[in-house]
PDB file of N, CA and C in Angstrom:
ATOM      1  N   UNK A   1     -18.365  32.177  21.914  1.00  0.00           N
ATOM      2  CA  UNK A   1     -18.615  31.126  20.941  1.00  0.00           C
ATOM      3  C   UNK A   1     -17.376  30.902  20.089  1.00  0.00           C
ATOM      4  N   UNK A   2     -17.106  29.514  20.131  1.00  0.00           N
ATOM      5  CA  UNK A   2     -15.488  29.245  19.325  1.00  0.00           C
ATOM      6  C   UNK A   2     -16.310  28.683  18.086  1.00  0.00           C
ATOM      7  N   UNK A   3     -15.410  29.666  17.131  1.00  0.00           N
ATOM      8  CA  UNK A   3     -15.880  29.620  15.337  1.00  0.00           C
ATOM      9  C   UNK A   3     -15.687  28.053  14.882  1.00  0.00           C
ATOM     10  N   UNK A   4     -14.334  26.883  15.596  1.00  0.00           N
ATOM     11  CA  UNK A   4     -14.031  25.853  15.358  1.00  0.00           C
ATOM     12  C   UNK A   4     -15.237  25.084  16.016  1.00  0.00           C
ATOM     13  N   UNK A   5     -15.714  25.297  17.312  1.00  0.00           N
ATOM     14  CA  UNK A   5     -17.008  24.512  17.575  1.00  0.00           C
ATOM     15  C   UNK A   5     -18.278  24.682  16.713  1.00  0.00           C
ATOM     16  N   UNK A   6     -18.494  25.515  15.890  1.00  0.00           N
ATOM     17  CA  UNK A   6     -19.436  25.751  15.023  1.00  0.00           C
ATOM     18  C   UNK A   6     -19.214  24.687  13.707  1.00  0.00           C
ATOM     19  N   UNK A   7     -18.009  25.366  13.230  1.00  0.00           N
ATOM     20  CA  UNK A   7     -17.856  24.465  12.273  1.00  0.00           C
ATOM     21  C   UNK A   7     -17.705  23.004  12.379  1.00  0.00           C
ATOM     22  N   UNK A   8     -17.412  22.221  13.385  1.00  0.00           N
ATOM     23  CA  UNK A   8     -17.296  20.977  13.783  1.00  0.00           C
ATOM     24  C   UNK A   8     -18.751  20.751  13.683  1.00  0.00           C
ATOM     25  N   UNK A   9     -19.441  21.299  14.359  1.00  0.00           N
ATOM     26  CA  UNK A   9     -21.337  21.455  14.275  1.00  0.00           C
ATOM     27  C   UNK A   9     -22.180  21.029  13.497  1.00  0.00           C
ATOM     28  N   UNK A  10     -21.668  22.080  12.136  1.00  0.00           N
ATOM     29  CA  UNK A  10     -22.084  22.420  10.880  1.00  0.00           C
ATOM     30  C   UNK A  10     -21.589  20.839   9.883  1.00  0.00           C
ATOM     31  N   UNK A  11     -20.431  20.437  10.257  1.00  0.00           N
ATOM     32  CA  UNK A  11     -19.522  19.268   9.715  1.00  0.00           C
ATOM     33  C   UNK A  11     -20.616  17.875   9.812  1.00  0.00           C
ATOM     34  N   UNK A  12     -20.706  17.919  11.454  1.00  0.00           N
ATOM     35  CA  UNK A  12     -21.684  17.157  12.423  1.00  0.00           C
ATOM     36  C   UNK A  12     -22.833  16.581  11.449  1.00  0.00           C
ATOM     37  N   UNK A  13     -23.708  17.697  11.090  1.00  0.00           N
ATOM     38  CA  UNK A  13     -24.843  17.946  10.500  1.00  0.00           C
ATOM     39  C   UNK A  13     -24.975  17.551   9.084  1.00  0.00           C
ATOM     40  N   UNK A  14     -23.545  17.676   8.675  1.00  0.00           N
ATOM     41  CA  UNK A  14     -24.039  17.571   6.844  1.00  0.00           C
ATOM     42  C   UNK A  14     -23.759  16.026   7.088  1.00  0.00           C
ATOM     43  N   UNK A  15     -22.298  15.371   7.994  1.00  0.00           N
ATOM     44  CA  UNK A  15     -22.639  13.575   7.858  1.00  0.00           C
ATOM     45  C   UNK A  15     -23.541  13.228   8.173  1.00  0.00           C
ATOM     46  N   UNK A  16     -24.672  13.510   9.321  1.00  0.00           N
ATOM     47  CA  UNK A  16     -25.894  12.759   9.618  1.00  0.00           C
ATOM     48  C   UNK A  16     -27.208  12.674   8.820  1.00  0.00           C
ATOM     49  N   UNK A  17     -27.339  13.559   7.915  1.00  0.00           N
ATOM     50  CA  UNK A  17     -27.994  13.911   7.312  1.00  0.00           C
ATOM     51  C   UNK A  17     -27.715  13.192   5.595  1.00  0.00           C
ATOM     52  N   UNK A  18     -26.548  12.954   5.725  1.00  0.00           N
ATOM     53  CA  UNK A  18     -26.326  12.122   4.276  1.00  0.00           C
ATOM     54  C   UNK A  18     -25.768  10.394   4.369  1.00  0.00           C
ATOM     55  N   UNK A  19     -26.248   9.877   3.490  1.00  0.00           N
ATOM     56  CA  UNK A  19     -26.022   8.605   3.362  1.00  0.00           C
ATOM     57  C   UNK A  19     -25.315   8.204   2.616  1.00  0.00           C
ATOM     58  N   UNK A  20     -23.790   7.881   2.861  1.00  0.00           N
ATOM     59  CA  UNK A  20     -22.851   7.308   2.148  1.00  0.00           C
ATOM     60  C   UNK A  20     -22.768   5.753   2.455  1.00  0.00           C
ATOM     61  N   UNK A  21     -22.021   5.277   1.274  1.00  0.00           N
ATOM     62  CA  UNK A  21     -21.887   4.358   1.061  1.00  0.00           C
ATOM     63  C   UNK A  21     -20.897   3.600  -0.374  1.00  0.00           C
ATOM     64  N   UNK A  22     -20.216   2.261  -0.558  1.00  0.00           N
ATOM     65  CA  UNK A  22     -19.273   2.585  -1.550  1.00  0.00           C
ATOM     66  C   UNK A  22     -19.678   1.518  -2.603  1.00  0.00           C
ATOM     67  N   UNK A  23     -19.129   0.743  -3.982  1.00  0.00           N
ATOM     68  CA  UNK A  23     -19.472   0.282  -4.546  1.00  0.00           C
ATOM     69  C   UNK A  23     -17.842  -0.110  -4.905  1.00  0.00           C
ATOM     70  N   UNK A  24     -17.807  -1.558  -5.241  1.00  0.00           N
ATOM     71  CA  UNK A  24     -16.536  -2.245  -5.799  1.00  0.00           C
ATOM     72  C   UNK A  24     -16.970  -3.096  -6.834  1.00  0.00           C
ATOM     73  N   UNK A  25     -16.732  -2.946  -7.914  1.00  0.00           N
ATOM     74  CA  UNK A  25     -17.124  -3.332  -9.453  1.00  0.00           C
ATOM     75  C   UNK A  25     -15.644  -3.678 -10.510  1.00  0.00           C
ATOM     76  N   UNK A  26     -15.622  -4.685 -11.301  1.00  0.00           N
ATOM     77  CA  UNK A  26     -15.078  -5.013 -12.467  1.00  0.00           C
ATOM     78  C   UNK A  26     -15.668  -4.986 -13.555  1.00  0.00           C
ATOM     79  N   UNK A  27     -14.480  -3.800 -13.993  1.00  0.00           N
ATOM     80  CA  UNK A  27     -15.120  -3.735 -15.448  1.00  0.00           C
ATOM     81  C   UNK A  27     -13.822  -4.571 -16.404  1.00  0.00           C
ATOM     82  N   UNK A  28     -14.291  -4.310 -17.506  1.00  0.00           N
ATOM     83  CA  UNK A  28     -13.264  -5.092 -18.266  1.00  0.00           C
ATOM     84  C   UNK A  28     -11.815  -4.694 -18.085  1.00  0.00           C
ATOM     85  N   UNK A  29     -11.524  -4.161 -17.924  1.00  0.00           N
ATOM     86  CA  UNK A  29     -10.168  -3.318 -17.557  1.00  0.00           C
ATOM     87  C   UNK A  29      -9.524  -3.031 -16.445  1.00  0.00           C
ATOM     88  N   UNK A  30     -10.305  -2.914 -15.415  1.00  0.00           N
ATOM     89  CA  UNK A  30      -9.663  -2.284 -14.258  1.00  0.00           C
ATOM     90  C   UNK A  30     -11.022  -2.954 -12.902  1.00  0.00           C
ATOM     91  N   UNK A  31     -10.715  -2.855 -11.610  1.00  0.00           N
ATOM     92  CA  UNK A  31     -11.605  -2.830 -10.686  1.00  0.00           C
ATOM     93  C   UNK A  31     -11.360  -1.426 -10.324  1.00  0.00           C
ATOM     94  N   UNK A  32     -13.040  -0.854  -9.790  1.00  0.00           N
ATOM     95  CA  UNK A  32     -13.309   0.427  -9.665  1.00  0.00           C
ATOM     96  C   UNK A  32     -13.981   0.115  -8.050  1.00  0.00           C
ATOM     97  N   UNK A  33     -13.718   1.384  -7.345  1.00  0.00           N
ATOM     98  CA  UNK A  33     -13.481   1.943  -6.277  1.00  0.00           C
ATOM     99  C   UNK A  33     -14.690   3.133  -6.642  1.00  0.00           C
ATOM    100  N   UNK A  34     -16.212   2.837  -6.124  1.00  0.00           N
ATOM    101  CA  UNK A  34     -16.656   4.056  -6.183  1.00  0.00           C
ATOM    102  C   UNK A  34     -17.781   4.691  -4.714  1.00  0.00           C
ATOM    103  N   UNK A  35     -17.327   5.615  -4.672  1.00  0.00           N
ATOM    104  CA  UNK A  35     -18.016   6.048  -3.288  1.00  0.00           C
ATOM    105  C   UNK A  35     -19.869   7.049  -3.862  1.00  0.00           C
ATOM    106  N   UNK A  36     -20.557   6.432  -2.717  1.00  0.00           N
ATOM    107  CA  UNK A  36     -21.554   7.212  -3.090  1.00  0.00           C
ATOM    108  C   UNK A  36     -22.731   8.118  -2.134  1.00  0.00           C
ATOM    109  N   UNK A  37     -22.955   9.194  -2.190  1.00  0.00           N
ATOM    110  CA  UNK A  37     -23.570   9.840  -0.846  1.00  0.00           C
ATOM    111  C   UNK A  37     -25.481   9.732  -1.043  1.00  0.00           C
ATOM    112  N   UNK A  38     -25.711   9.858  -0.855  1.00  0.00           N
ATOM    113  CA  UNK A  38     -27.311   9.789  -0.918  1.00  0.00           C
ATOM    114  C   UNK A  38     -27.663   8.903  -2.456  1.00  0.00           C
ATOM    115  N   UNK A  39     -26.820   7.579  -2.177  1.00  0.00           N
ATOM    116  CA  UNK A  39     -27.279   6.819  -3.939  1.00  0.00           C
ATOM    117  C   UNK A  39     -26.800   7.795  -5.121  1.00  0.00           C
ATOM    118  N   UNK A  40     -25.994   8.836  -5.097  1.00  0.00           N
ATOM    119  CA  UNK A  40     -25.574   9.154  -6.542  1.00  0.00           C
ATOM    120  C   UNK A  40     -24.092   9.326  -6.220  1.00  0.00           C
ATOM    121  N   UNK A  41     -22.999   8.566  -7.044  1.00  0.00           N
ATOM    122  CA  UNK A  41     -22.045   8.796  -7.249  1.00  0.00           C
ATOM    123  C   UNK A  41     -21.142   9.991  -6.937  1.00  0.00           C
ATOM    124  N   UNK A  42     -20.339   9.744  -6.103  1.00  0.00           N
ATOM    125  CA  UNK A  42     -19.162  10.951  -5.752  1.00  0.00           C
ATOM    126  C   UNK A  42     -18.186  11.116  -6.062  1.00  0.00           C
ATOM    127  N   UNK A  43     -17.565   9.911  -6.298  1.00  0.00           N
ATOM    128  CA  UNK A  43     -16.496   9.480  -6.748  1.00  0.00           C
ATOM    129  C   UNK A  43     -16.046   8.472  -6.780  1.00  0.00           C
ATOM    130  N   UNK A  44     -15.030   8.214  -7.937  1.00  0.00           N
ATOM    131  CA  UNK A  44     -14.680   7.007  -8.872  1.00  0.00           C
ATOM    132  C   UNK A  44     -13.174   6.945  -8.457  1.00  0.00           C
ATOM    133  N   UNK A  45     -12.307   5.760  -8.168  1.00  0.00           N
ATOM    134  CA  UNK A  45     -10.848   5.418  -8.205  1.00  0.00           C
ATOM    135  C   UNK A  45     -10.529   3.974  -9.100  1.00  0.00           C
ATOM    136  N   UNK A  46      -9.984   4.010  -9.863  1.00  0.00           N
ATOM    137  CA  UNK A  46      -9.840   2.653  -9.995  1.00  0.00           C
ATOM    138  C   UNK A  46      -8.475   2.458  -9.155  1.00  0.00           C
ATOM    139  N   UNK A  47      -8.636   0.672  -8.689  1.00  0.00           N
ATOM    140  CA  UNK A  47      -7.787   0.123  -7.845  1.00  0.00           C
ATOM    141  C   UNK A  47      -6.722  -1.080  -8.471  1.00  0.00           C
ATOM    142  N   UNK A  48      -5.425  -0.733  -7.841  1.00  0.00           N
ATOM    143  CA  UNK A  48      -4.364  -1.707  -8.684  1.00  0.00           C
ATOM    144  C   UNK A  48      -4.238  -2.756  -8.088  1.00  0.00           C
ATOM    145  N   UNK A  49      -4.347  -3.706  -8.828  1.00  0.00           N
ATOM    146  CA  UNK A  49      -4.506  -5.524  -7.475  1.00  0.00           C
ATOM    147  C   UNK A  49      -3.648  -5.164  -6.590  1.00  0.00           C
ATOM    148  N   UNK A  50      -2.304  -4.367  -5.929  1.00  0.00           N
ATOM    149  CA  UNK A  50      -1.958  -4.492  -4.994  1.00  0.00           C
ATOM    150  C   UNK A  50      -2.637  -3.711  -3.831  1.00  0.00           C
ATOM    151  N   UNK A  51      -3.239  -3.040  -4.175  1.00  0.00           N
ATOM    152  CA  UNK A  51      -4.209  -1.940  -3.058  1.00  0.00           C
ATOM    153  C   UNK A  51      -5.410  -2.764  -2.858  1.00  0.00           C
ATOM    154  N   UNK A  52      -5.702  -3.397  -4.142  1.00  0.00           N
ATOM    155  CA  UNK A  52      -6.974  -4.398  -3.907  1.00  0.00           C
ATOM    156  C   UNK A  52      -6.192  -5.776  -2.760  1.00  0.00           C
ATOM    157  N   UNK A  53      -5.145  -6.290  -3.169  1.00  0.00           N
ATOM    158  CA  UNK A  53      -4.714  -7.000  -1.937  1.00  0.00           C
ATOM    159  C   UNK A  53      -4.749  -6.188  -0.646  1.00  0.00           C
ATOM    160  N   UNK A  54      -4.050  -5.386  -0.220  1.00  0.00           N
ATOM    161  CA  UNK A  54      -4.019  -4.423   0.912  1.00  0.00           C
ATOM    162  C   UNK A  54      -5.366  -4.635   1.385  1.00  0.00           C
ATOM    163  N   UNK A  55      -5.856  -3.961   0.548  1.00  0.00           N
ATOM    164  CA  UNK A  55      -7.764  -3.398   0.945  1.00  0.00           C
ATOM    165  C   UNK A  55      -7.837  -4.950   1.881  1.00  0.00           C
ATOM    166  N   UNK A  56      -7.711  -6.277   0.928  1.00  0.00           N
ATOM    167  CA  UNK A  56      -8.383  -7.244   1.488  1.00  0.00           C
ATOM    168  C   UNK A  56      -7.755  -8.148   2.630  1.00  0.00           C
ATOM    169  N   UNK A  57      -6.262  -7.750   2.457  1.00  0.00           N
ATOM    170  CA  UNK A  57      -5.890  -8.807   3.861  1.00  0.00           C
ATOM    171  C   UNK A  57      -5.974  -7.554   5.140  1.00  0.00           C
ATOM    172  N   UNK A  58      -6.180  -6.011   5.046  1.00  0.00           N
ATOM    173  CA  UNK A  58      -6.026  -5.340   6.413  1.00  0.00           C
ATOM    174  C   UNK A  58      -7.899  -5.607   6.675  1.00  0.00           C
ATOM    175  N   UNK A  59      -9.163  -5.941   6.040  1.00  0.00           N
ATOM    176  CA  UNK A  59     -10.067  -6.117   6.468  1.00  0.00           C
ATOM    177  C   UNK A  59     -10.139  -7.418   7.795  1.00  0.00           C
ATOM    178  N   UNK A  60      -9.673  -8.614   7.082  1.00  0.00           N
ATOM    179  CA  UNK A  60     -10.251  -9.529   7.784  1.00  0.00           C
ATOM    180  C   UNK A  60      -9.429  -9.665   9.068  1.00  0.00           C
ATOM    181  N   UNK A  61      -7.829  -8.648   9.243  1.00  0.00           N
ATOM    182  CA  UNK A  61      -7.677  -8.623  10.835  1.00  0.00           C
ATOM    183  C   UNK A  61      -6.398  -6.973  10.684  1.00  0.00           C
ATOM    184  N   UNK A  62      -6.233  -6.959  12.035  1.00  0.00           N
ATOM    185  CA  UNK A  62      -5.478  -5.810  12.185  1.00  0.00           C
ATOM    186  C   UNK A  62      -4.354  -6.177  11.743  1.00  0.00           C
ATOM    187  N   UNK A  63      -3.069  -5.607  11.075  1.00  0.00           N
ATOM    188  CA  UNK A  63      -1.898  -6.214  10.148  1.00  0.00           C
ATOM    189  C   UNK A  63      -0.683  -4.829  10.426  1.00  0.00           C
ATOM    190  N   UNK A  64       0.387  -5.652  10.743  1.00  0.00           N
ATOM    191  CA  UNK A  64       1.436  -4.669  10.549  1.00  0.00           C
ATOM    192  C   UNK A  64       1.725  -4.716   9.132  1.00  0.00           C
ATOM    193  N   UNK A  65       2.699  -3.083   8.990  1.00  0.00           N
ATOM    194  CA  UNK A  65       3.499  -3.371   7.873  1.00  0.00           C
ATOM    195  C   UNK A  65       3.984  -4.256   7.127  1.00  0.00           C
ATOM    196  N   UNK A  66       4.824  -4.795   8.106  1.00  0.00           N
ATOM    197  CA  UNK A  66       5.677  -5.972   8.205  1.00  0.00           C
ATOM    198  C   UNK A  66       5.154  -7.554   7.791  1.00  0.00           C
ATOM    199  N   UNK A  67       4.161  -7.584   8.531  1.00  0.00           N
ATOM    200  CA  UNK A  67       2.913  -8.734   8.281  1.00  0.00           C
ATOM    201  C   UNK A  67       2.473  -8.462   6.700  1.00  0.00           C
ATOM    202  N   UNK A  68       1.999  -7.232   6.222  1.00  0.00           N
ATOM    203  CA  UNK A  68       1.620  -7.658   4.646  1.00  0.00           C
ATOM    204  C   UNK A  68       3.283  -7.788   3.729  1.00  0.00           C
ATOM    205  N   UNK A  69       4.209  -7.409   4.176  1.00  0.00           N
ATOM    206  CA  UNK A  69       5.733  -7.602   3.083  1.00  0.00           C
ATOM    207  C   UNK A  69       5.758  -8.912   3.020  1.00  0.00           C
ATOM    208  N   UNK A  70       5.571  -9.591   4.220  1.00  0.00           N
ATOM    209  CA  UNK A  70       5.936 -11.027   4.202  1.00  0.00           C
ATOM    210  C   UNK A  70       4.661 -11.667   3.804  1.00  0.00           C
ATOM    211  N   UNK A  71       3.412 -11.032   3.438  1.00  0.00           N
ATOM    212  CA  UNK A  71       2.002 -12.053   2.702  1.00  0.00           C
ATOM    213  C   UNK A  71       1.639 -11.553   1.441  1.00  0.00           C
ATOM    214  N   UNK A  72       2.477 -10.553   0.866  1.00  0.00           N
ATOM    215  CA  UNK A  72       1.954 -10.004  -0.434  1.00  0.00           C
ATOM    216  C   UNK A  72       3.848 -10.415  -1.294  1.00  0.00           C
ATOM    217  N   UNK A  73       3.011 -10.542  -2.658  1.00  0.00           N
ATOM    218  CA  UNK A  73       4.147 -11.132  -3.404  1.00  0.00           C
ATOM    219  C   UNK A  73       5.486 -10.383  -3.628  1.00  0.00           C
ATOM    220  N   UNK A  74       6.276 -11.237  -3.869  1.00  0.00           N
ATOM    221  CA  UNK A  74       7.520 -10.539  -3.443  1.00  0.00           C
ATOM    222  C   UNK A  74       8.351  -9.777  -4.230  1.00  0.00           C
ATOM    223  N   UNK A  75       8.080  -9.323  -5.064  1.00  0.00           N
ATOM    224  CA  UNK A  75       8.443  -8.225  -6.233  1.00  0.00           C
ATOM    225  C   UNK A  75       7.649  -6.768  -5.123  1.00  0.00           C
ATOM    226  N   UNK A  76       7.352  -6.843  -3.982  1.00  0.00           N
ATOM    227  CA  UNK A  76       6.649  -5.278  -3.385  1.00  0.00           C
ATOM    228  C   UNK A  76       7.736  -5.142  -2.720  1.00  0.00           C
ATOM    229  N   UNK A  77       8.398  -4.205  -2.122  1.00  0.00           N
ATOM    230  CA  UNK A  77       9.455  -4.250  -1.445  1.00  0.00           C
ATOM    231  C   UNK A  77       8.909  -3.300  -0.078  1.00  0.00           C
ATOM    232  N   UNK A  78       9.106  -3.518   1.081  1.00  0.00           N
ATOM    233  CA  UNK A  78       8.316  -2.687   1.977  1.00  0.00           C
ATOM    234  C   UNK A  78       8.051  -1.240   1.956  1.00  0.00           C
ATOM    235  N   UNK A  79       9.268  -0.319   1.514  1.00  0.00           N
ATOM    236  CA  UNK A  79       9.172   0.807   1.081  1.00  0.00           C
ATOM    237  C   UNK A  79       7.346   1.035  -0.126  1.00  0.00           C
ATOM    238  N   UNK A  80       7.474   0.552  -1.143  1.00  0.00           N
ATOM    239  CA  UNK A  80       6.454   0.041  -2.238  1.00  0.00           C
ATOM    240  C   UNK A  80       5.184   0.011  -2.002  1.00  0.00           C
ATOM    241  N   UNK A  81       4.904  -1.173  -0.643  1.00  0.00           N
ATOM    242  CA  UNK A  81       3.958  -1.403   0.025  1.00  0.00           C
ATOM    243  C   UNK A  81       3.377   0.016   1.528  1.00  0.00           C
ATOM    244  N   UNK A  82       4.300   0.412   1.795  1.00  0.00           N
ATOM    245  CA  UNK A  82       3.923   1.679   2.918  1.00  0.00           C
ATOM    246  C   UNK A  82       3.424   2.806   2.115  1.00  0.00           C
ATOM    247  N   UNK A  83       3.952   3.099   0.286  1.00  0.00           N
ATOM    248  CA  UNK A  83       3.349   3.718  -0.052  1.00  0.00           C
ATOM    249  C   UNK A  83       1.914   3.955  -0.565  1.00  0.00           C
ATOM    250  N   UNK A  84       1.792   2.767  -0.571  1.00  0.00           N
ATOM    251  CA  UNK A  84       0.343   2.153  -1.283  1.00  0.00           C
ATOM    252  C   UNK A  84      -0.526   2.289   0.237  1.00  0.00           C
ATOM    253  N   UNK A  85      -0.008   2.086   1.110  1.00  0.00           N
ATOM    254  CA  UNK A  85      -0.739   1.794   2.273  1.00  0.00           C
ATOM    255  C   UNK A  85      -1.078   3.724   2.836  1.00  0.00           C
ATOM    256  N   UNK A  86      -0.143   3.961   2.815  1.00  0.00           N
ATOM    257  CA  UNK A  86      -0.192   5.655   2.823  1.00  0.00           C
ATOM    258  C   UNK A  86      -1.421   6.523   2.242  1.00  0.00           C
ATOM    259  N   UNK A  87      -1.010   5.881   0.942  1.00  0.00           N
ATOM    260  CA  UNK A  87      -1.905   6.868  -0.193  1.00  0.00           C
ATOM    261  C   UNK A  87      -3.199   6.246  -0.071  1.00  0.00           C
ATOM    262  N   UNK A  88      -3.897   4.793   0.503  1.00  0.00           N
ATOM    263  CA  UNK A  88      -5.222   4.355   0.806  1.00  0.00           C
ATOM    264  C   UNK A  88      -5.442   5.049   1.852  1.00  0.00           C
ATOM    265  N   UNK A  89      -4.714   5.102   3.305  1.00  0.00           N
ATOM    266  CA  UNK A  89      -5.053   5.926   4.458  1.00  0.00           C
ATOM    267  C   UNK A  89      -5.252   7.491   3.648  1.00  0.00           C
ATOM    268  N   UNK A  90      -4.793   8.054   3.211  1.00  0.00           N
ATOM    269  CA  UNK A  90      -4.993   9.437   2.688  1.00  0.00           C
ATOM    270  C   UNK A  90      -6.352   9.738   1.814  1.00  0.00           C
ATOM    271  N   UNK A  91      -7.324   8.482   1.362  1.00  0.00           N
ATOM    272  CA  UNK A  91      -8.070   8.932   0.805  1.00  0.00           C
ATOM    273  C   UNK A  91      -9.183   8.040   1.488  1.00  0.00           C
ATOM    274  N   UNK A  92      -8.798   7.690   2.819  1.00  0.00           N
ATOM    275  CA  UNK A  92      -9.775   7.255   3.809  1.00  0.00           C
ATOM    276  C   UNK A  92     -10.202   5.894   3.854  1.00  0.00           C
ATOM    277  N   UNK A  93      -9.232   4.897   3.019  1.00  0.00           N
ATOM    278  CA  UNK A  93      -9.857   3.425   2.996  1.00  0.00           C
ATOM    279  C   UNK A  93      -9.091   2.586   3.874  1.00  0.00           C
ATOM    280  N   UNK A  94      -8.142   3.152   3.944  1.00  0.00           N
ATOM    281  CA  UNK A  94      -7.240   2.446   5.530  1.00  0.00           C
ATOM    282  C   UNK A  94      -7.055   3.379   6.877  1.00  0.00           C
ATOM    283  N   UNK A  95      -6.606   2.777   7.756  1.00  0.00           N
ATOM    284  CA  UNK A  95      -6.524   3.717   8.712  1.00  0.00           C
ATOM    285  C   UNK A  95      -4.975   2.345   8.949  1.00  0.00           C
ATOM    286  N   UNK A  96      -3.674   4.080   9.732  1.00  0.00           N
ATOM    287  CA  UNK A  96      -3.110   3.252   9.715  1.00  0.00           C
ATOM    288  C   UNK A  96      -1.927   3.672  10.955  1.00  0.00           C
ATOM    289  N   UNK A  97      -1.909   3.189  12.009  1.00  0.00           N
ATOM    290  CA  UNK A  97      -0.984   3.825  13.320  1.00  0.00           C
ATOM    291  C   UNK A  97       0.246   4.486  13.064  1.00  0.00           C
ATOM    292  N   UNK A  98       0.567   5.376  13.725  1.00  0.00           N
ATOM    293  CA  UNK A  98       2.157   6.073  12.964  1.00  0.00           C
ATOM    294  C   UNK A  98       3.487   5.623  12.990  1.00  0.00           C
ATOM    295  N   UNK A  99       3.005   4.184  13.716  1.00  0.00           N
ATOM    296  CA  UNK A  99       4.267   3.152  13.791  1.00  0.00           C
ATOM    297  C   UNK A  99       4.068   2.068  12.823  1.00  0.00           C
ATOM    298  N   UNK A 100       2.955   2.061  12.013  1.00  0.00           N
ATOM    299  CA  UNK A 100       2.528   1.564  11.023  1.00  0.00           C
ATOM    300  C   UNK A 100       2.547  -0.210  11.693  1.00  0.00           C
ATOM    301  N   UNK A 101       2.523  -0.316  12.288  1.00  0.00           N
ATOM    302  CA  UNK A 101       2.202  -1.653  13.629  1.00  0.00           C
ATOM    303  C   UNK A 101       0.540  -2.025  13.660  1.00  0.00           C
ATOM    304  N   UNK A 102      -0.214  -1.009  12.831  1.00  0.00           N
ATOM    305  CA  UNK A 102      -1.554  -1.358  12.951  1.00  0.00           C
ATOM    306  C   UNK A 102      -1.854  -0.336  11.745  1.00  0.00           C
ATOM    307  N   UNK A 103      -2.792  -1.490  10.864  1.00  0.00           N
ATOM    308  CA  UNK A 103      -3.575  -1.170   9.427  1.00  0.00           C
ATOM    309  C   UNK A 103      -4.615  -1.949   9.644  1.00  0.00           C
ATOM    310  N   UNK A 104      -5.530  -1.233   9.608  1.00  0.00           N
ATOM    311  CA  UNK A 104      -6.640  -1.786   9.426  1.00  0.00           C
ATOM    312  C   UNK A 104      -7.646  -1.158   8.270  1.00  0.00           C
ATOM    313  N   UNK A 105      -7.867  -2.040   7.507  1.00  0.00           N
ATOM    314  CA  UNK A 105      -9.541  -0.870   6.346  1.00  0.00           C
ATOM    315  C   UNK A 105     -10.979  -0.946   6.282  1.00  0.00           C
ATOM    316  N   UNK A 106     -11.603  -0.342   6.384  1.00  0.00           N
ATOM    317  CA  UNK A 106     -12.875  -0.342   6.430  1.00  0.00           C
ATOM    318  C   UNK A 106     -13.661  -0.459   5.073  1.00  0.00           C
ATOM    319  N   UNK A 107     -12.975  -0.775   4.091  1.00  0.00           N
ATOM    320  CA  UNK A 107     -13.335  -1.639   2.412  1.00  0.00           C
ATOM    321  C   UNK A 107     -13.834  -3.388   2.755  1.00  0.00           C
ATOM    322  N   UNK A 108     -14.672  -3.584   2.604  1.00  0.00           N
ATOM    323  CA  UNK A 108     -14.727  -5.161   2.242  1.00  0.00           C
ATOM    324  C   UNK A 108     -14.517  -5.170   0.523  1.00  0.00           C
ATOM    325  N   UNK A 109     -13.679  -6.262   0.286  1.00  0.00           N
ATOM    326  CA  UNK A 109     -13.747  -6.518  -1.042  1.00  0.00           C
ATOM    327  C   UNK A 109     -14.382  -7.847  -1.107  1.00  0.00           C
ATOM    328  N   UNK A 110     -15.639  -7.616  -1.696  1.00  0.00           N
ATOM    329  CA  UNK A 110     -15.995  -9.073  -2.398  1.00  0.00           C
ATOM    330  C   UNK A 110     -15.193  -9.962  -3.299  1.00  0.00           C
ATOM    331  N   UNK A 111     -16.223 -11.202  -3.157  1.00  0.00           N
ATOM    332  CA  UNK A 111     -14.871 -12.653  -3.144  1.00  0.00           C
ATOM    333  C   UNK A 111     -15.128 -12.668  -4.583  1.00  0.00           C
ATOM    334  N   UNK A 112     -16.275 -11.673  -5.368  1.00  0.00           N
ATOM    335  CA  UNK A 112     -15.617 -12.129  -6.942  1.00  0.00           C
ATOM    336  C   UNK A 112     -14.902 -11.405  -7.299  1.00  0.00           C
ATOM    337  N   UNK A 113     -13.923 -10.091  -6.947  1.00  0.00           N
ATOM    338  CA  UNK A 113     -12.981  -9.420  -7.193  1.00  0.00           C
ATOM    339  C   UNK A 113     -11.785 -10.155  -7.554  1.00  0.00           C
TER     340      UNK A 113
END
């Protein structure tokens, strides 16, 4: 018995068994980023309009790098933008190829954001 097939198992078991889901809200100050597992709150991010851009042009199609430098305003400089794109893949709201040739996110942002 491999201890890693167990735990993959055990992993298996606690996602099927719980119901996540996320929440995107404006408050007076900031738009918030909040994730939630069985209806109670897990966690809170607030989001900076450029991640909130990100979030919303890698939803509606697959996007290179390159493709958001040249559709997001031009004070981001690509370096700027890969980091933002980085640090969303790192906390699971983008997914993003290691040639960075494909971003895609699994966030919808609603259109009153």
């Amino acid at each position: 018995n491999n201890p890693l097939w167990e735990l993959f198992k055990e992993t298996e078991r606690f996602y099927r068994q719980k119901r996540y889901s996320y929440k995107i809200r404006r408050t007076h100050e900031a738009v918030m980023y909040s994730e939630l597992v069985n209806g109670k709150i897990f966690g809170t991010r607030q989001l900076s309009t450029s991640e909130i851009e990100i979030l919303s042009r890698c939803n509606r199609t697959v996007t290179s790098l390159s493709e958001l430098h040249s559709q997001m305003k031009t004070e981001h400089t690509i370096d700027s933008i890969k980091e933002k794109v980085e640090f969303l893949t790192n906390i699971g709201l983008v997914y993003m190829s290691d040639n960075c040739e494909e971003i895609v996110s699994i966030v919808t942002i609603p259109a009153d954001i």
